[in-house]
N, C-alpha and C. Protein backbone atom coordinates (compact mmCIF):
# COMPACT_ATOMS: atom_id res chain seq x y z
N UNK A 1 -12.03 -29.41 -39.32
CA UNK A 1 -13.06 -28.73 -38.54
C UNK A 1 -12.82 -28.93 -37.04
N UNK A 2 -12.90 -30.08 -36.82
CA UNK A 2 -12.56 -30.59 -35.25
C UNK A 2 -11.29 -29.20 -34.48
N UNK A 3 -10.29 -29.32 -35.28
CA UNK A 3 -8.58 -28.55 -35.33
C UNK A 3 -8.76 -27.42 -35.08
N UNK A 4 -10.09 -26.26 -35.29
CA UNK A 4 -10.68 -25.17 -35.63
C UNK A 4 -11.43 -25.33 -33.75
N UNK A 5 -12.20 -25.97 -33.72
CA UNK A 5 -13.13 -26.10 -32.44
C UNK A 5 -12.28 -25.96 -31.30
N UNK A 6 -11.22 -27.01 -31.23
CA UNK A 6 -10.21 -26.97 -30.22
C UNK A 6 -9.80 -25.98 -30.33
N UNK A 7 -9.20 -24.95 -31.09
CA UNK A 7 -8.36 -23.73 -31.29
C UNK A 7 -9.38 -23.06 -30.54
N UNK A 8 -10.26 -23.14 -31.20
CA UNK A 8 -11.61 -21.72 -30.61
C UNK A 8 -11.81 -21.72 -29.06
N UNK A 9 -11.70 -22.98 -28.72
CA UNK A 9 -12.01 -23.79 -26.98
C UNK A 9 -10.76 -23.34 -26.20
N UNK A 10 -9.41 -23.65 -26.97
CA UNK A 10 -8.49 -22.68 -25.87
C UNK A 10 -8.27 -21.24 -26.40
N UNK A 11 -8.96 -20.59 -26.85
CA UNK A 11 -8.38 -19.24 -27.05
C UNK A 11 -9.64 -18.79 -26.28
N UNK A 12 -10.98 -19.55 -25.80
CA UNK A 12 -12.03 -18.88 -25.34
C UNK A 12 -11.33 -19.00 -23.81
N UNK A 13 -10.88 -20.57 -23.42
CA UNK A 13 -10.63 -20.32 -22.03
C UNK A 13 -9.43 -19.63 -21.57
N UNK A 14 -8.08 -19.43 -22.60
CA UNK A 14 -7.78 -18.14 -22.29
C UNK A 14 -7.91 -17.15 -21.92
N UNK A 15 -9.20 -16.55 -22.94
CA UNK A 15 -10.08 -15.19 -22.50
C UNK A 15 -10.76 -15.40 -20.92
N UNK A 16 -10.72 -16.30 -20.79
CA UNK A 16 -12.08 -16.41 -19.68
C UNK A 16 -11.14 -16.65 -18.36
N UNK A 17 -10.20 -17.34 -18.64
CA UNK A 17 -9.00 -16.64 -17.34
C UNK A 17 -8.28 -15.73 -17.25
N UNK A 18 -7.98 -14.91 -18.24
CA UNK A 18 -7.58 -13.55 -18.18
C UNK A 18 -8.66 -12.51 -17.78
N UNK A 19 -9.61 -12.89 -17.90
CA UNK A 19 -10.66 -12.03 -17.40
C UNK A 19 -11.14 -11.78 -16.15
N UNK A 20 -11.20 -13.54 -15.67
CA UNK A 20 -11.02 -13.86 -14.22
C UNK A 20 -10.22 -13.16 -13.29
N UNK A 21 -9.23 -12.91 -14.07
CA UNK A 21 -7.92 -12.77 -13.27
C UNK A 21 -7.94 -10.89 -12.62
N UNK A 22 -8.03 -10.63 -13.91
CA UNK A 22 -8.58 -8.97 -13.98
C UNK A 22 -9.35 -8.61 -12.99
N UNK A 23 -10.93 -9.42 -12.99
CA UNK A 23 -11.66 -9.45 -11.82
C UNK A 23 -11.22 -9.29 -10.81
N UNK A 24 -10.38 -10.26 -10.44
CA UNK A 24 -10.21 -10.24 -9.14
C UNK A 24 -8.97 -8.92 -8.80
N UNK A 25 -8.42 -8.91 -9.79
CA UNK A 25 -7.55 -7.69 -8.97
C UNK A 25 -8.00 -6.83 -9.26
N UNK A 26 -8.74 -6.42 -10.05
CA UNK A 26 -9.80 -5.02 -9.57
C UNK A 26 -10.42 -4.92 -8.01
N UNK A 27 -11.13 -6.21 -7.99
CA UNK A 27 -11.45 -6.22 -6.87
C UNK A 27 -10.55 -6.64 -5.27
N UNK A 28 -9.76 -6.65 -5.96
CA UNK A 28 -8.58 -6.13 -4.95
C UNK A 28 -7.90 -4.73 -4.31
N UNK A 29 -8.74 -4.04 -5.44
CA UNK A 29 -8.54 -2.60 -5.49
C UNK A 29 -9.63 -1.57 -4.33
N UNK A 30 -10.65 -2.40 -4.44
CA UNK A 30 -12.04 -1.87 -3.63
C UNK A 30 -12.11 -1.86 -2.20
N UNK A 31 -12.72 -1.19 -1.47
CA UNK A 31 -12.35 -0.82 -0.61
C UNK A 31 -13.75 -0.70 0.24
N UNK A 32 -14.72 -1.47 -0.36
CA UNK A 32 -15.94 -1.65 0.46
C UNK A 32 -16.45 -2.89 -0.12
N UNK A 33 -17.57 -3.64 0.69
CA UNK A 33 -18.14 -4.76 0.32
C UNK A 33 -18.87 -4.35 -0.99
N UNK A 34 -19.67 -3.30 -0.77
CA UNK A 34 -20.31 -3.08 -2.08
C UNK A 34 -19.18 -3.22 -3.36
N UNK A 35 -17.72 -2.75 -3.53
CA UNK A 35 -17.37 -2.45 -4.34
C UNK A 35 -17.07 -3.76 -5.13
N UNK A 36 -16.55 -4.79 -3.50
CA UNK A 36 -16.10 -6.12 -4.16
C UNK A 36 -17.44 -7.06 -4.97
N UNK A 37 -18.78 -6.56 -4.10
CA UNK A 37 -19.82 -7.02 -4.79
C UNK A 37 -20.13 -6.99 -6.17
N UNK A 38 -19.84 -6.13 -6.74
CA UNK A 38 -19.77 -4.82 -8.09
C UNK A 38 -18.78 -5.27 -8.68
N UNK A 39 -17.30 -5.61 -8.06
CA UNK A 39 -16.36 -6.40 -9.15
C UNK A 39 -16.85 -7.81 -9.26
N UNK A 40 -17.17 -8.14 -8.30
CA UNK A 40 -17.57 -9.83 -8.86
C UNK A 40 -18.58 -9.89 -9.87
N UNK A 41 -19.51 -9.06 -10.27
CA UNK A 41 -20.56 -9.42 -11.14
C UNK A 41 -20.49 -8.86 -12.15
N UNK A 42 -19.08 -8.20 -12.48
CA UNK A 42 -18.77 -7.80 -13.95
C UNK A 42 -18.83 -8.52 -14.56
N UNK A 43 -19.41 -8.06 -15.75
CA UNK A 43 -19.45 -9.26 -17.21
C UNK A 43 -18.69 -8.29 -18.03
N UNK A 44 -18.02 -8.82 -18.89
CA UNK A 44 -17.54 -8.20 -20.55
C UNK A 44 -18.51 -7.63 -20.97
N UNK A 45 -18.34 -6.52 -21.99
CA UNK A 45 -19.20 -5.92 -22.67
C UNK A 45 -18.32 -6.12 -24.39
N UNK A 46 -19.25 -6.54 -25.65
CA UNK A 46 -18.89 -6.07 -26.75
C UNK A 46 -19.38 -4.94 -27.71
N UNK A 47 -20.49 -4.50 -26.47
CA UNK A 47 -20.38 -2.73 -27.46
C UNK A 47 -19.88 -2.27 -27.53
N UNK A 48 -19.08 -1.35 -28.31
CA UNK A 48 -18.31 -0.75 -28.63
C UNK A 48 -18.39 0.44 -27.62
N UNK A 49 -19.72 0.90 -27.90
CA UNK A 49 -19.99 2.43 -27.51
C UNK A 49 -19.76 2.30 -25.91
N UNK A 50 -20.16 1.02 -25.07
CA UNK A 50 -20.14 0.92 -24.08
C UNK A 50 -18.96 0.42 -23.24
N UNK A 51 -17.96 -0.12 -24.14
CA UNK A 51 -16.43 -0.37 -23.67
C UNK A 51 -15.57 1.29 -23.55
N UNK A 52 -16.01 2.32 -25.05
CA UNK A 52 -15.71 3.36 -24.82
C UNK A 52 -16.04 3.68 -23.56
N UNK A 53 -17.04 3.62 -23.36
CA UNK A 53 -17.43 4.57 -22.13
C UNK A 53 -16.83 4.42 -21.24
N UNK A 54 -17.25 3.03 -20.65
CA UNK A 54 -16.40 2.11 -19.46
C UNK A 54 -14.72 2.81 -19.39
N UNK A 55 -14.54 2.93 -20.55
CA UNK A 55 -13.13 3.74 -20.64
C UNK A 55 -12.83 4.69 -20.65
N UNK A 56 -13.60 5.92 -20.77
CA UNK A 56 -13.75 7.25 -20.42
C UNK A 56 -13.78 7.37 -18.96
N UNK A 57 -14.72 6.85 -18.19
CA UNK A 57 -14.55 6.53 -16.94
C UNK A 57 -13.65 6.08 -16.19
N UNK A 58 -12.98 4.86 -16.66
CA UNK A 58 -11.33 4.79 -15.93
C UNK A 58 -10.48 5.99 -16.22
N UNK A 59 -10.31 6.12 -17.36
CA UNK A 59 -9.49 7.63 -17.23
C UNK A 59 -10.09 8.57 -16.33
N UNK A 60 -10.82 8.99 -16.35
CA UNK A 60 -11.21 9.90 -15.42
C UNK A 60 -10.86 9.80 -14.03
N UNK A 61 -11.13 8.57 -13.79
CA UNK A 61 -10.82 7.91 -11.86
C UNK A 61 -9.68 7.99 -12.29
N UNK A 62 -8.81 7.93 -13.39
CA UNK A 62 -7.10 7.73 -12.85
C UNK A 62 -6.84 8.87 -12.50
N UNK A 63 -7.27 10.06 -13.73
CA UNK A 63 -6.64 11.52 -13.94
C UNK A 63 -7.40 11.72 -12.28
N UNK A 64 -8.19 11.65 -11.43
CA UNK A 64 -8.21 12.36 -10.32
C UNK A 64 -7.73 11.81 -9.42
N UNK A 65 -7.30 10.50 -9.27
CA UNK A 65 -6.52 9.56 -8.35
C UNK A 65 -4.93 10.20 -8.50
N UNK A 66 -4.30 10.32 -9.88
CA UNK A 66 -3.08 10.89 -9.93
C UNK A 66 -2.88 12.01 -9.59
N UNK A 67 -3.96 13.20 -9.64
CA UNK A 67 -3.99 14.94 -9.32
C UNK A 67 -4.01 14.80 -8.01
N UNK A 68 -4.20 13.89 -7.00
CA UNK A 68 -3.74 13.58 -5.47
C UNK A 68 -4.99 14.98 -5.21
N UNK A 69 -6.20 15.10 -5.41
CA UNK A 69 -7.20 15.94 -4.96
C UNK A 69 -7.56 16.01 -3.42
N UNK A 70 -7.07 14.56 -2.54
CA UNK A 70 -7.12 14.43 -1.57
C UNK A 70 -8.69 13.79 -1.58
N UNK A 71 -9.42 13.10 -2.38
CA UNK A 71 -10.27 12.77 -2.73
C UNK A 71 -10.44 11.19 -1.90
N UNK A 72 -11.71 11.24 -0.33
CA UNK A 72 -11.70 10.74 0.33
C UNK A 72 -12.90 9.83 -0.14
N UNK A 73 -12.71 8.33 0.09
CA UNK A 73 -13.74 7.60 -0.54
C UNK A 73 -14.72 7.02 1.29
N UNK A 74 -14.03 7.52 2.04
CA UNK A 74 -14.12 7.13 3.51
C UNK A 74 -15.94 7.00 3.60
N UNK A 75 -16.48 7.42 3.61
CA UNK A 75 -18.55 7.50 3.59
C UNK A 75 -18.95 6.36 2.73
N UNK A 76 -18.05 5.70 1.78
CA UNK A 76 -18.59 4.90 0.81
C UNK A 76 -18.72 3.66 1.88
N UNK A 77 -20.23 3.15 1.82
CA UNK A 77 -20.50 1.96 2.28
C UNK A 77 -21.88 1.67 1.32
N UNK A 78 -22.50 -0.01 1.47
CA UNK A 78 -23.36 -0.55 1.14
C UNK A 78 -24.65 -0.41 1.63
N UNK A 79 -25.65 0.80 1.65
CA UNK A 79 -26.51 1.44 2.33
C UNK A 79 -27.70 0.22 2.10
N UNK A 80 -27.31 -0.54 0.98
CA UNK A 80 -28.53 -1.24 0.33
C UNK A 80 -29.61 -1.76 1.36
N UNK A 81 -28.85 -2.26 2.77
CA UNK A 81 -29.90 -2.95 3.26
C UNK A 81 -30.82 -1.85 4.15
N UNK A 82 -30.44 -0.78 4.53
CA UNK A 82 -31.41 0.13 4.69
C UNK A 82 -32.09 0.77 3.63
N UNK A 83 -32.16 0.90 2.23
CA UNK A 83 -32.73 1.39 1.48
C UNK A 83 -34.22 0.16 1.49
N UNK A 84 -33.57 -1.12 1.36
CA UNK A 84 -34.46 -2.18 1.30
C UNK A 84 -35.83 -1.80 2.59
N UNK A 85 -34.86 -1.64 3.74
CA UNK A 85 -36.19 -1.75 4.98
C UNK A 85 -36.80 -0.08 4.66
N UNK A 86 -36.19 0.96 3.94
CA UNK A 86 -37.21 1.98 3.96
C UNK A 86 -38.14 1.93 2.78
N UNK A 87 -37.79 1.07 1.84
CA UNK A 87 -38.97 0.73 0.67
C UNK A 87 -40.02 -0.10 1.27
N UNK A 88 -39.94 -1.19 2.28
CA UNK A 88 -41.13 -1.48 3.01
C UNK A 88 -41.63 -0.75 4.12
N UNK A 89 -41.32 0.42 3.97
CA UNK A 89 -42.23 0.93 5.13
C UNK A 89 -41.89 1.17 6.74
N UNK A 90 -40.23 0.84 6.56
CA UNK A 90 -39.55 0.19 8.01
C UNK A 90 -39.17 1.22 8.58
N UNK A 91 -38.68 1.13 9.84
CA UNK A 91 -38.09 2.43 10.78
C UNK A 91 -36.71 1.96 10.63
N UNK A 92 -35.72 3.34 10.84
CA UNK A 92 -34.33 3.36 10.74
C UNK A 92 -33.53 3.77 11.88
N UNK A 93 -32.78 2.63 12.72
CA UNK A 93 -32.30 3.12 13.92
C UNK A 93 -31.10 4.24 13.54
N UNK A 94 -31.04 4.92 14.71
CA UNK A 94 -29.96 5.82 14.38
C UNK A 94 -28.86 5.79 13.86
N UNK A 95 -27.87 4.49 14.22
CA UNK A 95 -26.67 3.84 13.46
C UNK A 95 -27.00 3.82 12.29
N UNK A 96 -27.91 3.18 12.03
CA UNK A 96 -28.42 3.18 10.07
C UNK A 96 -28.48 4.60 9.54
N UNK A 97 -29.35 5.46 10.40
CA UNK A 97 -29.78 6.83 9.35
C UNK A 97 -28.17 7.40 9.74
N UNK A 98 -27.18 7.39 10.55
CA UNK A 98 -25.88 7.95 10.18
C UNK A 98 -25.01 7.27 9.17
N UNK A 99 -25.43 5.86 8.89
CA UNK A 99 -24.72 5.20 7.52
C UNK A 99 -24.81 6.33 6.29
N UNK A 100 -26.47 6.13 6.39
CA UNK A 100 -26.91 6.83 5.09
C UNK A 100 -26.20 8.55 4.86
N UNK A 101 -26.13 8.85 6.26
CA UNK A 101 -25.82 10.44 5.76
C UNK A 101 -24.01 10.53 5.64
N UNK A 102 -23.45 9.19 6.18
CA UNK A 102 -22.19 9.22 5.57
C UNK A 102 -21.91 9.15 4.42
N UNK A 103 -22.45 7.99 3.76
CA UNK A 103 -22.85 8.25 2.11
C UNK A 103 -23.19 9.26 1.79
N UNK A 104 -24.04 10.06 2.09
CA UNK A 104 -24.42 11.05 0.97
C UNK A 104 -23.77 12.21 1.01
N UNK A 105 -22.67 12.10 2.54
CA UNK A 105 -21.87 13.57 2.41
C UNK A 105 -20.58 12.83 1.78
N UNK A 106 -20.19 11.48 1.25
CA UNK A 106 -19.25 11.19 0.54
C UNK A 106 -19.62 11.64 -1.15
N UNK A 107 -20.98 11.29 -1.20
CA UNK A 107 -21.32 11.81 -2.53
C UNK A 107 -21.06 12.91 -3.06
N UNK A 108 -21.72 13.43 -1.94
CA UNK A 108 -21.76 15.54 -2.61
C UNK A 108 -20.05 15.70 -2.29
N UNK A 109 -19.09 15.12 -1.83
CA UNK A 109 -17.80 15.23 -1.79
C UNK A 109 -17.49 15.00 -3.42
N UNK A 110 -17.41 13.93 -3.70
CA UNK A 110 -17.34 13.31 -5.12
C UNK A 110 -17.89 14.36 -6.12
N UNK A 111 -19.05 14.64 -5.95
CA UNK A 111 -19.55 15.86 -6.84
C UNK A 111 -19.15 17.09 -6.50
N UNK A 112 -18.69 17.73 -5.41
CA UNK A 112 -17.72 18.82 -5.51
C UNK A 112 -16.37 18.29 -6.45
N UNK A 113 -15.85 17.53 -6.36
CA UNK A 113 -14.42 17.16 -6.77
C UNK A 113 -14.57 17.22 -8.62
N UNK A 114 -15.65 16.85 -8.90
CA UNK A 114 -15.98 16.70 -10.18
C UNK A 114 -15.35 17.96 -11.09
């Protein structure tokens, strides 16, 4: 039994540095704070339905990354902390409200490309 535990203990921390590892070079891949934020707090998934998916989705980002669409990720930033001060009620200096509308003309970019 003991022989079984140990086996299970390095094949888990195997998993758990190969996973690590993944992490981080995904997030080597990103290209905004938000994104690296977003790779660091990936967890594994063992649904099925939801690993599919997760994987429908990488294909997709590859097949339009490889079709060279000219598909500009440039507007993508972390709007979060102005979303935060307009849920309390806050005013948005001009630098901020042009964050936001860089984002959202990166979006409707992304959704033309779709």
């Amino acid at each position: 039994m003991n022989n079984q535990n140990t086996l299970f203990n390095e094949k888990n921390a195997k998993y758990t540095w190969l996973y690590r590892y993944q992490r981080k070079k995904i997030k080597g891949f990103t290209s905004s704070n938000l994104g690296k934020k977003l790779a660091e707090e990936m967890t594994p998934h063992t649904n099925p339905k939801v690993v599919l998916n997760r994987n429908e989705e990488v294909l997709e980002a590859v097949k339009i990354l490889t079709e060279g669409s000219g598909l500009s990720l440039g507007g993508i930033s972390d709007i979060t902390p102005q979303m935060t001060k307009l849920e309390k009620g806050m005013f948005l200096h001009p630098e901020e409200l042009l964050k936001i509308a860089d984002f959202l003309r990166c979006i409707r970019q992304l959704k033309k490309n779709q």
